[in-house]
C-alpha atoms as a PDB file:
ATOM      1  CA  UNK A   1      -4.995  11.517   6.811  1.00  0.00           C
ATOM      2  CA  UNK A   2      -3.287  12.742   3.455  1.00  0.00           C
ATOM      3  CA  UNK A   3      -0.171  12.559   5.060  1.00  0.00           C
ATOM      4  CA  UNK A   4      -0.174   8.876   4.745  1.00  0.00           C
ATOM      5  CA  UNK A   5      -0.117   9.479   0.596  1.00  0.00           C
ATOM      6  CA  UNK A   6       3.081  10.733   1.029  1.00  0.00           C
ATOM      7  CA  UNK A   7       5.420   8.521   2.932  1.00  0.00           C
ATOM      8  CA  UNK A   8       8.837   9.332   4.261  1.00  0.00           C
ATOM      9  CA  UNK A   9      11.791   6.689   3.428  1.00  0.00           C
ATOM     10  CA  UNK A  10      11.659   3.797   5.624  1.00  0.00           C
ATOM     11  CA  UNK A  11      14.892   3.521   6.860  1.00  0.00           C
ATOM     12  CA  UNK A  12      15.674   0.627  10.156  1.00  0.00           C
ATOM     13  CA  UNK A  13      18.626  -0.938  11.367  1.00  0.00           C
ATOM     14  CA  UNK A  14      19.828  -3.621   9.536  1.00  0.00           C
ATOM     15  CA  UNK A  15      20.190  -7.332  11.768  1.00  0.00           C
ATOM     16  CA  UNK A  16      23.274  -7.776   9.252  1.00  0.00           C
ATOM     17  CA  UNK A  17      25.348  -4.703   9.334  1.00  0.00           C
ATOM     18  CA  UNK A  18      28.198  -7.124   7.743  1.00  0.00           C
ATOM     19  CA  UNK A  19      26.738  -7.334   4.975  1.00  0.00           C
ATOM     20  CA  UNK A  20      26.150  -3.598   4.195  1.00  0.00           C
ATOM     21  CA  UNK A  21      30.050  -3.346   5.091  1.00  0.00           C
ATOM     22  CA  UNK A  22      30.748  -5.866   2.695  1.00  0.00           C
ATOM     23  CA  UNK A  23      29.068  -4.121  -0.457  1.00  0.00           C
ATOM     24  CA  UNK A  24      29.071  -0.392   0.623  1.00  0.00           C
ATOM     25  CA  UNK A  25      31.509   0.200  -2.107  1.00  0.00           C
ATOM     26  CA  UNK A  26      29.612  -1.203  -4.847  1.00  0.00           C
ATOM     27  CA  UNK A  27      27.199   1.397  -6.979  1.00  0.00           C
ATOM     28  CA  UNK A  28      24.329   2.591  -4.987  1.00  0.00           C
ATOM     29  CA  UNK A  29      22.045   0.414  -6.836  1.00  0.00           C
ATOM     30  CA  UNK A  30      23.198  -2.083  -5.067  1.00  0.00           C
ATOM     31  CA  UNK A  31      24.644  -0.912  -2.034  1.00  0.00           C
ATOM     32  CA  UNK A  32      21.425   0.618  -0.777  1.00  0.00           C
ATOM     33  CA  UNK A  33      19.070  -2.442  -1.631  1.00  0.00           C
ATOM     34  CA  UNK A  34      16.778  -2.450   1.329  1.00  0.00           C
ATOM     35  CA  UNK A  35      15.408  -6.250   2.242  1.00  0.00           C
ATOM     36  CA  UNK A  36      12.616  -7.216   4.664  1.00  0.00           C
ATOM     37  CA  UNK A  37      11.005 -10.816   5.641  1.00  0.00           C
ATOM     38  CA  UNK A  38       8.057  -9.162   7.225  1.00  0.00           C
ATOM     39  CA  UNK A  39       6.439 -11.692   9.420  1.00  0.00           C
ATOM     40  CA  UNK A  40       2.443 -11.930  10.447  1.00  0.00           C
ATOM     41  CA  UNK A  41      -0.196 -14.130  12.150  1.00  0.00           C
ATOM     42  CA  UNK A  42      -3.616 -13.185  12.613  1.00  0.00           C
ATOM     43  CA  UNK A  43      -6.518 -14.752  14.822  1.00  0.00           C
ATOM     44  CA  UNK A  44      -9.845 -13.551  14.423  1.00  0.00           C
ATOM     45  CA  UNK A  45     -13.262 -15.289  15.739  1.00  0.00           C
ATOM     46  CA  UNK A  46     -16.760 -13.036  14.499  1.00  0.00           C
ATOM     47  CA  UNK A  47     -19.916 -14.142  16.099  1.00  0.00           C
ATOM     48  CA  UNK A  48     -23.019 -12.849  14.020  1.00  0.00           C
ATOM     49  CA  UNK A  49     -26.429 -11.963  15.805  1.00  0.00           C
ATOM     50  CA  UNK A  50     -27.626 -14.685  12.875  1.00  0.00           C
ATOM     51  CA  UNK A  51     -25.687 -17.473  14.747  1.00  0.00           C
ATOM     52  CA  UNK A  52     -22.904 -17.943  11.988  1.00  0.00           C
ATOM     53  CA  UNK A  53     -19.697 -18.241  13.057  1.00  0.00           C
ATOM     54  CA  UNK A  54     -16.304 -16.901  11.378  1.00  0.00           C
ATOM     55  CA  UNK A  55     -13.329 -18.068  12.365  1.00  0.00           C
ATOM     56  CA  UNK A  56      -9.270 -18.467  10.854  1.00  0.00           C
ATOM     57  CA  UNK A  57      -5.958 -18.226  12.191  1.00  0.00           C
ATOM     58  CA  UNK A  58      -3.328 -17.859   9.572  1.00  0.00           C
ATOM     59  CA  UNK A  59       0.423 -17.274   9.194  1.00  0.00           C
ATOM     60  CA  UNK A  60       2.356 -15.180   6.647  1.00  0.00           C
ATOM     61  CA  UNK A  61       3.519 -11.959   5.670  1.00  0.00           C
ATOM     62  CA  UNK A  62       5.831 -10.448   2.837  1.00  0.00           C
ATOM     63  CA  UNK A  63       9.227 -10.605   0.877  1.00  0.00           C
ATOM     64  CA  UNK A  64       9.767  -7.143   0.371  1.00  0.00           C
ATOM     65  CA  UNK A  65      12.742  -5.830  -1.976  1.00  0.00           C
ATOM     66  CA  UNK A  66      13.910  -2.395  -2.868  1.00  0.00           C
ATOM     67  CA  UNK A  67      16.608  -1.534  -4.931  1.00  0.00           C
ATOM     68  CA  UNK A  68      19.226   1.735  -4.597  1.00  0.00           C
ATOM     69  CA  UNK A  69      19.173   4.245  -7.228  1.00  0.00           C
ATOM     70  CA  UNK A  70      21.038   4.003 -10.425  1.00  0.00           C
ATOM     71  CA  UNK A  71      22.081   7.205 -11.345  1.00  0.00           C
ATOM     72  CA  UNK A  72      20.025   9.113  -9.548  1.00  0.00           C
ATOM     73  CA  UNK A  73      17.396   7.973 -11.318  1.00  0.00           C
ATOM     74  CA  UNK A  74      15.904   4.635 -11.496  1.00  0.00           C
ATOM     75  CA  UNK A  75      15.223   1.897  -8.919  1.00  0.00           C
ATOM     76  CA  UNK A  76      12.930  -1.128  -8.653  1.00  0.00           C
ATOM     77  CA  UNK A  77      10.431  -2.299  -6.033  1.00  0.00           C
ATOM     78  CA  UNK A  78       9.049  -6.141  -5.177  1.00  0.00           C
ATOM     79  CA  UNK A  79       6.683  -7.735  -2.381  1.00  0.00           C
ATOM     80  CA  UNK A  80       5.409 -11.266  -2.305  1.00  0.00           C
ATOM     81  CA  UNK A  81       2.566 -11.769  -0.171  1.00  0.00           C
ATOM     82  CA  UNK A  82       1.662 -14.702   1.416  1.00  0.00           C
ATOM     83  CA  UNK A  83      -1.624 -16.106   3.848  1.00  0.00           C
ATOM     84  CA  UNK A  84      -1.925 -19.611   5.209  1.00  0.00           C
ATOM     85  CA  UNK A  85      -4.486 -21.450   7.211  1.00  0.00           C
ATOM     86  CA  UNK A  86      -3.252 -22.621  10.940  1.00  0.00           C
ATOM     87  CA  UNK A  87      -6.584 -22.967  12.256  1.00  0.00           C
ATOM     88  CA  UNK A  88      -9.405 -22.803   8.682  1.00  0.00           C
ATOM     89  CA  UNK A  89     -12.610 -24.469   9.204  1.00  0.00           C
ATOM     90  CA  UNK A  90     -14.403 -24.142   5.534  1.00  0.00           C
ATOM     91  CA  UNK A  91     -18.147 -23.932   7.114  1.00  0.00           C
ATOM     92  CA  UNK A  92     -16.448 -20.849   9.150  1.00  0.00           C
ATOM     93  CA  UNK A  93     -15.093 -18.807   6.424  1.00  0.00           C
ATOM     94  CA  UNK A  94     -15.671 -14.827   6.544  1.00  0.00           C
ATOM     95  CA  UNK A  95     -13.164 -13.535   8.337  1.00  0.00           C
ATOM     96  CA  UNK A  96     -11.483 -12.687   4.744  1.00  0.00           C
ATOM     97  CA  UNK A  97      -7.563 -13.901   5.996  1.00  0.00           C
ATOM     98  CA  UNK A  98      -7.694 -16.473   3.553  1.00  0.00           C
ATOM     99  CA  UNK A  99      -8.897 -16.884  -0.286  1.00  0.00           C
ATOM    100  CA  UNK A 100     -12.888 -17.254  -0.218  1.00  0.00           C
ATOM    101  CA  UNK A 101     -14.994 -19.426  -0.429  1.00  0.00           C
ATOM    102  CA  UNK A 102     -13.039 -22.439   1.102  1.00  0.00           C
ATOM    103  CA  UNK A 103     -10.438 -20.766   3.186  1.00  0.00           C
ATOM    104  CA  UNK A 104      -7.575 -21.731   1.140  1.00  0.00           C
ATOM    105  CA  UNK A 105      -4.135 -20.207   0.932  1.00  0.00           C
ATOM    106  CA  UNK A 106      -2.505 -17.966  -1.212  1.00  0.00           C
ATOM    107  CA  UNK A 107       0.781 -16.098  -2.732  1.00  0.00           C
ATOM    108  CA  UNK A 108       0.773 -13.121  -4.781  1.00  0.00           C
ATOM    109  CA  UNK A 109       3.226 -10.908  -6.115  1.00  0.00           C
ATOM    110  CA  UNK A 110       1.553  -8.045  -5.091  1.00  0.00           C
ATOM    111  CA  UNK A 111       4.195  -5.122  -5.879  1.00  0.00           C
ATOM    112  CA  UNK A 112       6.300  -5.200  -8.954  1.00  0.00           C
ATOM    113  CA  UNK A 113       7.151  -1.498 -10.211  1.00  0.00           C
ATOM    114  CA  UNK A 114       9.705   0.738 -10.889  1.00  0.00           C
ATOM    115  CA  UNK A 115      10.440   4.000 -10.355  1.00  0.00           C
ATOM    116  CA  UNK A 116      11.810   6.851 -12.577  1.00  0.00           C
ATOM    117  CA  UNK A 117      12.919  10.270 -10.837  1.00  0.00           C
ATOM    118  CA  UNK A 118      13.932  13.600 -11.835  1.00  0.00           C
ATOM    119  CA  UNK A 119      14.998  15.784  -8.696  1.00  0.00           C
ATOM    120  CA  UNK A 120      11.937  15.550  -6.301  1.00  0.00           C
ATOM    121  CA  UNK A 121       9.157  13.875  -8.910  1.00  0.00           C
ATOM    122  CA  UNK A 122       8.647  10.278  -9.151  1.00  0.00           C
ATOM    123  CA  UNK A 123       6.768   7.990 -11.608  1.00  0.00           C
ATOM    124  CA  UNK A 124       6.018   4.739 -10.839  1.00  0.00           C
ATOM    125  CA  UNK A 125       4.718   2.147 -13.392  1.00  0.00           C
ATOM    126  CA  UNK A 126       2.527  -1.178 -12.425  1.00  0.00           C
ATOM    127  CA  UNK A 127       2.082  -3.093  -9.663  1.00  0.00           C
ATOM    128  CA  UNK A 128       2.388  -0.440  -5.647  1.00  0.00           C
ATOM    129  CA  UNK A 129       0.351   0.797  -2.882  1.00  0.00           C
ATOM    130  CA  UNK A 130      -1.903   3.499  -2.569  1.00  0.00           C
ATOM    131  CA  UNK A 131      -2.468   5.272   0.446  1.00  0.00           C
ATOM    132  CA  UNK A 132      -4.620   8.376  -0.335  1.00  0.00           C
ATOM    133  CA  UNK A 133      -8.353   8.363   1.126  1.00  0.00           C
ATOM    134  CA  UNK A 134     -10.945   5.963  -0.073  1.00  0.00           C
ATOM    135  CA  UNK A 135      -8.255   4.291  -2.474  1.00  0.00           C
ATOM    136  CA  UNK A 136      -5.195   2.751  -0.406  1.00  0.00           C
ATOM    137  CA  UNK A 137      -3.950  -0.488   1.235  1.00  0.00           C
ATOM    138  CA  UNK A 138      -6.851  -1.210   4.047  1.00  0.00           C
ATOM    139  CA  UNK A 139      -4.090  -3.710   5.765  1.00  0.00           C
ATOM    140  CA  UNK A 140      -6.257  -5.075   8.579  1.00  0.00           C
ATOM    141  CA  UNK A 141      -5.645  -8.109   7.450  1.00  0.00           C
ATOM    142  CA  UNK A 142      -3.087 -10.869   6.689  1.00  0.00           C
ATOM    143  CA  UNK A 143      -2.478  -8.776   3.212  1.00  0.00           C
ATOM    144  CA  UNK A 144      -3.049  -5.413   1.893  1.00  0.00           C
ATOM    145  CA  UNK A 145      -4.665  -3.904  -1.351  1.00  0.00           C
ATOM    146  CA  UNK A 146      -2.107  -3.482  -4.327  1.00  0.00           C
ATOM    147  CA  UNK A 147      -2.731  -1.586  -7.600  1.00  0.00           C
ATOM    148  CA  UNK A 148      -1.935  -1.801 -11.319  1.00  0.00           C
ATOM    149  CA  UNK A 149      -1.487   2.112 -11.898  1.00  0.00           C
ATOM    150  CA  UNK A 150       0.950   4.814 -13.070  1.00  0.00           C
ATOM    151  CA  UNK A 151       1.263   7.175 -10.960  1.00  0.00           C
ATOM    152  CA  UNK A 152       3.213  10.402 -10.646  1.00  0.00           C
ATOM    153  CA  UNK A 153       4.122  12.143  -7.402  1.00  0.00           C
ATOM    154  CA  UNK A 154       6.473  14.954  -5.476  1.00  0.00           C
ATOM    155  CA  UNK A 155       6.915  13.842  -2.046  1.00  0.00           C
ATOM    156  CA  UNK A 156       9.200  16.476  -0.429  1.00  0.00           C
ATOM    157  CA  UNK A 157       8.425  19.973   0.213  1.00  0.00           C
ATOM    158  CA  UNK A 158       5.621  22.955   1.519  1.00  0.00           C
ATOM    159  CA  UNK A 159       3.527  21.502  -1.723  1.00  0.00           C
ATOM    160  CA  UNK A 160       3.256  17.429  -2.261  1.00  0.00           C
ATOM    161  CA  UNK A 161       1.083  16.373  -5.033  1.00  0.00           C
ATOM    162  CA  UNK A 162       0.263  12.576  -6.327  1.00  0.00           C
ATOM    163  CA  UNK A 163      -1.703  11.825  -9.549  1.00  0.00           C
ATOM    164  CA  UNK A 164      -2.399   8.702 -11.969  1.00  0.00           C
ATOM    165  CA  UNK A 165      -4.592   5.637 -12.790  1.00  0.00           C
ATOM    166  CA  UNK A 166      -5.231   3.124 -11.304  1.00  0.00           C
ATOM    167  CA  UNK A 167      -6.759   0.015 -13.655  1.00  0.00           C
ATOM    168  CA  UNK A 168      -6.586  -2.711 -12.030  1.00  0.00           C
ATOM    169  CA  UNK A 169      -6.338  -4.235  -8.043  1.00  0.00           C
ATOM    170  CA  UNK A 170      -5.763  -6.970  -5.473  1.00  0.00           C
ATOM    171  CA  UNK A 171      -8.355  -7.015  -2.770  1.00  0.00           C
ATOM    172  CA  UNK A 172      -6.480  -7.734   0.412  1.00  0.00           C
ATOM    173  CA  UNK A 173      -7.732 -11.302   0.480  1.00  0.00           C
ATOM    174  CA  UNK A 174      -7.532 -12.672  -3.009  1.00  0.00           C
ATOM    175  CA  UNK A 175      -4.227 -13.231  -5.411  1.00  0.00           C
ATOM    176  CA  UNK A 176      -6.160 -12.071  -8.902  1.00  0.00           C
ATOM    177  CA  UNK A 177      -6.478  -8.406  -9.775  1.00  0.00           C
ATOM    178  CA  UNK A 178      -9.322  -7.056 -10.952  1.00  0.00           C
ATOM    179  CA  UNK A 179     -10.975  -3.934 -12.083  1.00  0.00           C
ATOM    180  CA  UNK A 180     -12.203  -1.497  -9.287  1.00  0.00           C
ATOM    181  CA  UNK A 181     -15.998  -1.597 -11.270  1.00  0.00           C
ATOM    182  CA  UNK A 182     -15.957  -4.928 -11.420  1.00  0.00           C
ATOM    183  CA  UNK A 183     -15.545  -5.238  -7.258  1.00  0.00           C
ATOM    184  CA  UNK A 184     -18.256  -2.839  -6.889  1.00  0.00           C
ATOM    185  CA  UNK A 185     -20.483  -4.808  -9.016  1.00  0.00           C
ATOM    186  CA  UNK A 186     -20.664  -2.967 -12.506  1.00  0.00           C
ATOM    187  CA  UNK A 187     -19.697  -5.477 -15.706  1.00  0.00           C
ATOM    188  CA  UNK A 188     -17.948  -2.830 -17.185  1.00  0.00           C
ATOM    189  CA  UNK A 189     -13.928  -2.612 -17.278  1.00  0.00           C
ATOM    190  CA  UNK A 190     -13.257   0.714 -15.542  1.00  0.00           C
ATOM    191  CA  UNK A 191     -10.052   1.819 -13.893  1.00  0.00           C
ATOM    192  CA  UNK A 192      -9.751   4.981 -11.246  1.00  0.00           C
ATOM    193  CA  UNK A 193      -8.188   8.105 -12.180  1.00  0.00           C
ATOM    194  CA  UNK A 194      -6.925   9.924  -8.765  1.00  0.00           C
ATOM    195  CA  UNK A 195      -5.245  12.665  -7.309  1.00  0.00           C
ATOM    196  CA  UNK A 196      -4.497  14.292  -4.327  1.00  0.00           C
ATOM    197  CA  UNK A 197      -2.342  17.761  -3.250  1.00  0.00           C
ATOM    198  CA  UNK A 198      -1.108  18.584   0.332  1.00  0.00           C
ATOM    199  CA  UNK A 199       0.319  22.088   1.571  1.00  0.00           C
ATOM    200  CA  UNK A 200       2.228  22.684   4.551  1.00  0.00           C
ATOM    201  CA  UNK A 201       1.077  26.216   5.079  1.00  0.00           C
ATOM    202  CA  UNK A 202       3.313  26.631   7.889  1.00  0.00           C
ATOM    203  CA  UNK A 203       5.131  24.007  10.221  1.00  0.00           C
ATOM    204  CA  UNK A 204       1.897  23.753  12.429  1.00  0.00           C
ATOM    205  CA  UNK A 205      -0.737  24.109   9.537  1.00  0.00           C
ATOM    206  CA  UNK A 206      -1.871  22.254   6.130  1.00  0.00           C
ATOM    207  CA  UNK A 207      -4.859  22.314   4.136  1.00  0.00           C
ATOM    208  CA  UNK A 208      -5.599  19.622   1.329  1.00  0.00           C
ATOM    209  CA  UNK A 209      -7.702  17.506  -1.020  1.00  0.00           C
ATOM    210  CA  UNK A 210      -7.549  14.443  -2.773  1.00  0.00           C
ATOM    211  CA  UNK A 211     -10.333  12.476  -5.143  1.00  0.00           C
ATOM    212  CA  UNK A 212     -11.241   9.594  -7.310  1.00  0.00           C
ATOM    213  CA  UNK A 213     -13.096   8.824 -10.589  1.00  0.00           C
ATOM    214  CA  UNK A 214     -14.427   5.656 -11.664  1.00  0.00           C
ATOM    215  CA  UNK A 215     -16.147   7.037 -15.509  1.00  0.00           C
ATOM    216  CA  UNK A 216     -19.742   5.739 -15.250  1.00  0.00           C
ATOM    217  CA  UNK A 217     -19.594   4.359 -11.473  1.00  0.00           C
ATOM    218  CA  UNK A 218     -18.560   6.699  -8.874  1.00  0.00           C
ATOM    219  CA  UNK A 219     -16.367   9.680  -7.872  1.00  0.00           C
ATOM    220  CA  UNK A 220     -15.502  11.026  -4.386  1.00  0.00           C
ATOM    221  CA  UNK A 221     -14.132  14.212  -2.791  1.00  0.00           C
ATOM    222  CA  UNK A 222     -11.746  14.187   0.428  1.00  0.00           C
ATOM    223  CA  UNK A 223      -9.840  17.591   1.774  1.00  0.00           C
ATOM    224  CA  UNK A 224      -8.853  18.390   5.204  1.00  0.00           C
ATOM    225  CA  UNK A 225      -7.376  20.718   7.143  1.00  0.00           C
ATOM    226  CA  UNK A 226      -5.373  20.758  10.145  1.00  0.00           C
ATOM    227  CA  UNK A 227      -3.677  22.854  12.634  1.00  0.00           C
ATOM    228  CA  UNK A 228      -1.553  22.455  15.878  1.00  0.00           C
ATOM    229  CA  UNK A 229      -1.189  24.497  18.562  1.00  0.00           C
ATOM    230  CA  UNK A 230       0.946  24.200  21.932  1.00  0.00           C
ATOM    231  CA  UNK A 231      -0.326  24.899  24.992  1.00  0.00           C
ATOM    232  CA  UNK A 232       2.763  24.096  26.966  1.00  0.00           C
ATOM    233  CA  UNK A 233       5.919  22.544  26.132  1.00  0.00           C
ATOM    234  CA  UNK A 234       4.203  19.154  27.552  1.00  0.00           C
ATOM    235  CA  UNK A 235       0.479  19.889  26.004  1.00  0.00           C
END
């Protein structure tokens, strides 16, 4: 759904609310640095009709940092990313949790950007997620995709909008970027150009659109529309 392009801030309660106390009168760039040790494990066993058998059961997850604002106006973003074997037999590889071939594991620095905003428009420069259709983090697995990109959005109000290029990414099992033509198969170095627009017609009604271009490989075309009635107050 496009509404996943355009994320409200994550806010939770912090285990440490000392520590907040302790710096809540420092500048907001500091004060309001989120921190999260995001913890995973994944077990997944595939039996194929042609009698080979996948099977891994890795550990992991993330280091994710974000910074406050400085002035209003800039503020930096980090995640490391991490998958290793528990349970890895090498003639069993497939399940893509681990690097491939050989089920090793891996680290990656997977988001390393920051962010420059002017009232409700941000741009943000090198390593993030995507979330729009067709081009976004597919995390069904120990880690998600990441992308080298610029991109340049407006994530508040009736009309969000998010725009950019995208030339390199992570596949959600590997630590090397690479070009998007390159993982469909094409030799050529081509990047994605992408955008995407939502409207909130009214509170129970939106219509929008988003697509991708890969010059010479491929381009796709995804818009929706939804609406919400209530039958009752329980329905």
């Amino acid at each position: 759904a496009l509404e996943r392009a355009y994320p409200a801030p994550e806010l939770r309660p912090s285990l440490f609310p000392w520590i907040g106390n302790q710096v809540q009168d420092l500048p907001p760039f500091f004060a309001d640095t989120k921190l999260y040790l995001r913890y995973r494990s994944y077990y997944f066993r595939r039996d194929r009709t042609s009698g080979h058998l996948s099977e891994t059961w890795a550990m992991g997850g993330s280091l994710y940092y974000h910074s406050g604002w400085l002035k209003e106006f800039f503020a930096a973003e980090l995640e490391g990313f991490t998958s290793q074997p528990l349970v890895a037999p090498a003639r069993r590889e497939g399940t893509r949790l681990l690097a491939e071939p050989g089920q090793d594991g891996y680290g990656v620095l997977g988001v390393a950007n920051g962010v420059l905003r002017y009232r409700d428009i941000e741009l943000t420069g090198y390593r993030q997620k995507l979330d729009l259709p067709y081009l976004n983090r597919q995390d069904n697995r120990m880690t998600p995709n990441t992308f080298e990109a610029a991109k340049i959005a407006k994530n508040l109000g009736d009309v969000r909008f998010a725009g950019g290029y995208a030339w390199r990414f992570k596949p959600r099992n590997d630590d090397d970027f690479t070009t998007l033509s390159h993982q469909v198969g094409v030799a050529q170095d081509r990047g994605a150009a992408f955008g995407s627009a939502l409207w909130d017609v009214t509170e129970d009604f939106h219509v929008g659109a988003s697509g991708f271009l890969v010059p010479d490989v491929l381009a796709t075309v995804y818009a929706e529309t939804h609406y919400e009635r209530y039958l009752s107050e329980e329905v």
